[in-house]
Protein backbone atom coordinates (compact mmCIF):
# COMPACT_ATOMS: atom_id res chain seq x y z
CA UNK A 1 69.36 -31.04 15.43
CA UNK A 2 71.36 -33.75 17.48
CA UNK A 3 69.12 -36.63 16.86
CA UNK A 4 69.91 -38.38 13.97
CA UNK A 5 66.63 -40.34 12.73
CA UNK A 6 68.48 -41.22 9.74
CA UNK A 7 70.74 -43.86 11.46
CA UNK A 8 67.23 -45.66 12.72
CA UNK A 9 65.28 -48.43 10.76
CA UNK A 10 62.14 -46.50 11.03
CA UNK A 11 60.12 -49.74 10.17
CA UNK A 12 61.43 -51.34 13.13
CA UNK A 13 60.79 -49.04 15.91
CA UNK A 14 58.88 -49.75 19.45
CA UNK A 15 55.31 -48.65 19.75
CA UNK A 16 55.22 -47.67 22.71
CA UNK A 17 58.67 -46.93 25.13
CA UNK A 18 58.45 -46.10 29.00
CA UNK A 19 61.07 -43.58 30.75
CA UNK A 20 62.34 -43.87 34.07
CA UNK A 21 63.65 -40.20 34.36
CA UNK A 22 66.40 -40.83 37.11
CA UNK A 23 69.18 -38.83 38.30
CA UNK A 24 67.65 -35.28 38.55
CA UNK A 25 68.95 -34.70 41.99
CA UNK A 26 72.28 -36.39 41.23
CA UNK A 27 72.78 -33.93 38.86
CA UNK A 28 72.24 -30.60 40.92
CA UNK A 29 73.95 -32.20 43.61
CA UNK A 30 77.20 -32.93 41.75
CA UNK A 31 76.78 -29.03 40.58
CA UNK A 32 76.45 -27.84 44.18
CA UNK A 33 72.80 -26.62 43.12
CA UNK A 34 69.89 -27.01 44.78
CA UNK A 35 67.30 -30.25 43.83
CA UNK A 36 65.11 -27.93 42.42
CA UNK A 37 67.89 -26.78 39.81
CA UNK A 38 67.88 -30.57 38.67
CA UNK A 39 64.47 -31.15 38.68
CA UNK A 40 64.07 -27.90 35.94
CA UNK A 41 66.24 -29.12 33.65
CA UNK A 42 64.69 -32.57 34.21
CA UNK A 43 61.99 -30.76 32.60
CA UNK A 44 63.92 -29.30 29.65
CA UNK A 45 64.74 -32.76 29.29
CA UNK A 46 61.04 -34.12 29.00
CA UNK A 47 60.58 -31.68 26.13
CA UNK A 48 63.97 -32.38 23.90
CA UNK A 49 62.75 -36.19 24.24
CA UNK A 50 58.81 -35.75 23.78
CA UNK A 51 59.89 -34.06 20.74
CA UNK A 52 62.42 -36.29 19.60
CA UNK A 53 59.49 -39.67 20.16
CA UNK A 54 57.13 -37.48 18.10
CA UNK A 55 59.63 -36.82 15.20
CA UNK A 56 60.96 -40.41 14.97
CA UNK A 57 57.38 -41.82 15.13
CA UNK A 58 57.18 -43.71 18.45
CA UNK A 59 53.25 -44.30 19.09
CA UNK A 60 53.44 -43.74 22.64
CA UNK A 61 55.52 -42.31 25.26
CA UNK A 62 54.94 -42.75 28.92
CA UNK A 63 56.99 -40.82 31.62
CA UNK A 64 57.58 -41.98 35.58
CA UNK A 65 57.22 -38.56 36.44
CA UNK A 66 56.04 -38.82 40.04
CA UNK A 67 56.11 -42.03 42.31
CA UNK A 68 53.66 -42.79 44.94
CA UNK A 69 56.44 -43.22 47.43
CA UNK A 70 58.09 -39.37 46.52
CA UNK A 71 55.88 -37.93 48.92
CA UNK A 72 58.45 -39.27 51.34
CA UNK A 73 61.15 -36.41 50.26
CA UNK A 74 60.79 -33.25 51.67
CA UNK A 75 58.12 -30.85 52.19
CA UNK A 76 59.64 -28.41 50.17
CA UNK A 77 61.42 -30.25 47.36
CA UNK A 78 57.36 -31.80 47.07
CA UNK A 79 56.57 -28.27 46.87
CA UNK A 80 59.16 -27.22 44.31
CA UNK A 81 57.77 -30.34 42.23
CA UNK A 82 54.06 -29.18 42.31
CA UNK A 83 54.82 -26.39 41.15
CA UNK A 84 56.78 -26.97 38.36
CA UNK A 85 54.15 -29.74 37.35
CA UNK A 86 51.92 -26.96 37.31
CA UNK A 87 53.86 -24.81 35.19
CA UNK A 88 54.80 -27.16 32.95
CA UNK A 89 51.64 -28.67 31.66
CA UNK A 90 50.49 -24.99 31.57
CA UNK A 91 53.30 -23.76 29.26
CA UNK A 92 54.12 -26.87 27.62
CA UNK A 93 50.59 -27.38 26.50
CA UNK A 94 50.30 -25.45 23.33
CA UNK A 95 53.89 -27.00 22.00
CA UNK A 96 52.05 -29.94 22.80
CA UNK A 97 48.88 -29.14 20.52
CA UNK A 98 51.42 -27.87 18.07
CA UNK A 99 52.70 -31.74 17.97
CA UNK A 100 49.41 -33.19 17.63
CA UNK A 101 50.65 -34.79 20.76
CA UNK A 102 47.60 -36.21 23.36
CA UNK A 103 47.95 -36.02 27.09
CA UNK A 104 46.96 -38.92 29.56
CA UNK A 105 48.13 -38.95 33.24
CA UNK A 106 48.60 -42.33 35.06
CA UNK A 107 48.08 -42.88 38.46
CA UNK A 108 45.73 -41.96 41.67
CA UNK A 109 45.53 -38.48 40.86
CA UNK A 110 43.00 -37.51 43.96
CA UNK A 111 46.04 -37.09 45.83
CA UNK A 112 47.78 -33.79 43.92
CA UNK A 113 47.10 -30.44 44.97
CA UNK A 114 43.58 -29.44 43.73
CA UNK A 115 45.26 -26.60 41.31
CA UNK A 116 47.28 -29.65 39.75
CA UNK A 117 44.14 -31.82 39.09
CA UNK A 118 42.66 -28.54 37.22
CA UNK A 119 45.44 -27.73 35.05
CA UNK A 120 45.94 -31.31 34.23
CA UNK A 121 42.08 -31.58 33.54
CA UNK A 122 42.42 -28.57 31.02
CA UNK A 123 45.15 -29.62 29.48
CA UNK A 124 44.32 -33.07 28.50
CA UNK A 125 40.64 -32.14 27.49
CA UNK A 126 42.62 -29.43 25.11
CA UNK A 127 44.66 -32.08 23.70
CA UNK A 128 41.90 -34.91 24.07
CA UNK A 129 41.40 -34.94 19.82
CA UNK A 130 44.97 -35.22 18.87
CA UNK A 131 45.92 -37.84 16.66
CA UNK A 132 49.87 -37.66 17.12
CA UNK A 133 51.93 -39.83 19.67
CA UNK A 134 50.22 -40.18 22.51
CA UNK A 135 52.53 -38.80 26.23
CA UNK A 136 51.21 -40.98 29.35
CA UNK A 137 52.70 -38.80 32.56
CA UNK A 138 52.79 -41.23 35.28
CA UNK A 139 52.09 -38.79 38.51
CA UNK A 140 51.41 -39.88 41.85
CA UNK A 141 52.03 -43.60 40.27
CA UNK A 142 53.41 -46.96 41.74
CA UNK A 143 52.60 -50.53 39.94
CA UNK A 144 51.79 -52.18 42.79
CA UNK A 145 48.93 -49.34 43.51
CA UNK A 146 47.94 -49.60 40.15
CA UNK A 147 46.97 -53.73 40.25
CA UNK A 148 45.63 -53.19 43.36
CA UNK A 149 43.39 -50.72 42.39
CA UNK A 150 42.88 -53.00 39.02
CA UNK A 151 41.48 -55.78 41.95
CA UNK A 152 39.69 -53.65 43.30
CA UNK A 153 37.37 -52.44 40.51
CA UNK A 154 37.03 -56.62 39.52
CA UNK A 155 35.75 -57.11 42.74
CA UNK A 156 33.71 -53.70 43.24
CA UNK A 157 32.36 -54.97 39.48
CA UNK A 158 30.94 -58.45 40.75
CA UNK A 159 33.51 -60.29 38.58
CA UNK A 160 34.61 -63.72 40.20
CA UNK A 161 37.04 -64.30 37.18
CA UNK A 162 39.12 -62.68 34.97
CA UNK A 163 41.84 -63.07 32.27
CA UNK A 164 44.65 -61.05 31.16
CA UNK A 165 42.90 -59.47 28.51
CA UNK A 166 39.72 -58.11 31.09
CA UNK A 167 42.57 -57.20 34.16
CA UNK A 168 44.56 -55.18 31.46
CA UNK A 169 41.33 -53.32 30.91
CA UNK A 170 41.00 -52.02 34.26
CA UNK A 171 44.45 -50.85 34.38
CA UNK A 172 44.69 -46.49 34.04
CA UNK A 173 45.82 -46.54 30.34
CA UNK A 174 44.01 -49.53 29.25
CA UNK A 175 44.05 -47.93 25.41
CA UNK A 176 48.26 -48.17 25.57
CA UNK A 177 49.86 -51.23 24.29
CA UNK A 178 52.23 -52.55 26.65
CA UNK A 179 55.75 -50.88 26.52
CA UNK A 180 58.47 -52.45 23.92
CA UNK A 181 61.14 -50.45 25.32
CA UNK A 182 61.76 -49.29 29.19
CA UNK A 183 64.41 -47.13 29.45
CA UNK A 184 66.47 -46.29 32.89
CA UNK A 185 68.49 -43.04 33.29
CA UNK A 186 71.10 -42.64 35.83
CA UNK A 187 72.51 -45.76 35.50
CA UNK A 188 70.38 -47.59 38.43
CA UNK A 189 68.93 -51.18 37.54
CA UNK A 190 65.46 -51.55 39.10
CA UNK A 191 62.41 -51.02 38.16
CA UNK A 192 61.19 -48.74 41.25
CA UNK A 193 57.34 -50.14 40.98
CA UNK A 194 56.94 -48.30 37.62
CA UNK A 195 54.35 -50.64 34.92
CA UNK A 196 55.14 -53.86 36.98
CA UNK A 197 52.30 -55.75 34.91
CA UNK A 198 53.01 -53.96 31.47
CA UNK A 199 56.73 -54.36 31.18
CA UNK A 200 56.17 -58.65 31.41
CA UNK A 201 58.37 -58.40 28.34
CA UNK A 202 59.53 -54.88 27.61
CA UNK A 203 63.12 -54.78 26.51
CA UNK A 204 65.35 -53.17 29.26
CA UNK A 205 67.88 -50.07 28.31
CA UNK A 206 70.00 -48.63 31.27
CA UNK A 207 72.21 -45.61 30.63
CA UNK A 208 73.98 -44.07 32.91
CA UNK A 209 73.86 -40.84 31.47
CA UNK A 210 71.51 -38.77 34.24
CA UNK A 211 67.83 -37.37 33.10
CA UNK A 212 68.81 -33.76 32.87
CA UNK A 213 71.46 -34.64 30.18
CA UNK A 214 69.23 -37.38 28.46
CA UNK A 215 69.17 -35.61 24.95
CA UNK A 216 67.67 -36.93 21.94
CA UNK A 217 71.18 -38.47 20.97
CA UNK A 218 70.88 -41.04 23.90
CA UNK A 219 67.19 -41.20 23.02
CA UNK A 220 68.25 -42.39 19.66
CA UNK A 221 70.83 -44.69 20.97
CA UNK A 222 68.24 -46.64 22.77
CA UNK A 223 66.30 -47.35 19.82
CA UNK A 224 69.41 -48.25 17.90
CA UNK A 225 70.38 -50.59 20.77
CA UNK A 226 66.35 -51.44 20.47
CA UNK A 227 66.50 -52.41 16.94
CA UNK A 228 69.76 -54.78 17.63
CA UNK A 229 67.89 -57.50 19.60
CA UNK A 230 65.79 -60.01 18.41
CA UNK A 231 62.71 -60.54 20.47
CA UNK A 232 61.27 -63.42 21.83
CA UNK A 233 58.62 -62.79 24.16
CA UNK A 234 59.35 -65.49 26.27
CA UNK A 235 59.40 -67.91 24.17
């Protein structure tokens, strides 16, 4: 196996590290392949690095795996991506189980196609009892959606103040600590709306290695660069 857990201070890793998976289309296109070439092995790529979280111990993993502001791309390459949501939370479920990996999904899922809310509906109910690293998929996701809809359900609530502690609580994955580690594939440095309250003081990693050919190597690289700062937390 490529990743190397035995180079990584296992005492000292994040809880919880957040994935923008960037460069999918970069990839194909640089291949003369279609988008939807890159956006399957994107997806080979989510299961080396799910599987490399699990085996080094990371708590929880949470994916940007489909922005609020992709529906802007085109009808079919939306298409293409529906579908392979679909059939990969269908076939990647039972690897999943076999993990002891538990499913959550960020974001305002009302929007996917009604087939997508069922198989996602199955599939975290089958994994609901797992007691393995927990993988948040952020679909149909954008930070700035996510506070808003945060205000929204203080005001719809009756509450005329709140703290940081209550507003976390009304966020999608209130149970997830905030993320240690963000990393950013593809070698782009901006955040793209993803966890804009959680990531107050996440640790940054960019690579610019592109998401299909994000292995566990680079996964483990991140950590070890993790594990080399000290962190202050603003202070």
């Amino acid at each position: 196996m490529e990743n190397n857990l035995t180079t990584l201070n296992l005492a000292c890793l994040p809880d919880h590290v957040a994935i923008i998976m960037d460069g999918n289309r970069r990839w194909a296109r640089s291949r003369g392949l279609p988008a939807v070439v890159g956006h399957k092995k994107g997806v080979e790529a989510v299961h080396t690095v799910v599987k490399a979280a699990s085996d080094a111990g990371i708590k929880a993993l949470t994916l940007y795996a489909f922005s609020t502001e992709n529906w802007s791309r085109s009808k079919l390459e939306v298409k293409a991506l529906m579908f392979l949501l679909e059939q990969a939370i269908t076939s990647y479920a039972e690897e999943l189980n076999r993990e002891r990996v538990r499913l959550v999904i960020s974001g305002r899922l009302e929007a996917l196609p009604l087939s997508a809310r069922k198989k996602i509906d199955i599939a975290t109910k089958k994994l609901s009892t797992n007691t393995g690293m927990t993988l948040n998929i952020a679909l149909n996701y954008g930070g700035r959606q996510e506070i808003l809809d945060a205000v929204n359900a203080a005001l719809s609530a009756g509450l005329k103040k709140i703290d940081e502690q209550t507003f976390s609580s009304l966020l999608y994955t209130p149970a997830l600590p905030d993320p240690d580690l963000l990393i950013r594939t593809s070698g782009e440095r901006r955040i793209s709306n993803f966890l804009l309250w959680q990531t107050a003081y996440s640790e940054f990693y960019v690579t610019d290695t592109l998401w299909p050919d994000f292995g566990a190597k680079e996964f483990t690289q991140a950590l070890l660069d993790y594990q080399s700062r000290e962190r202050r937390r603003g202070q």
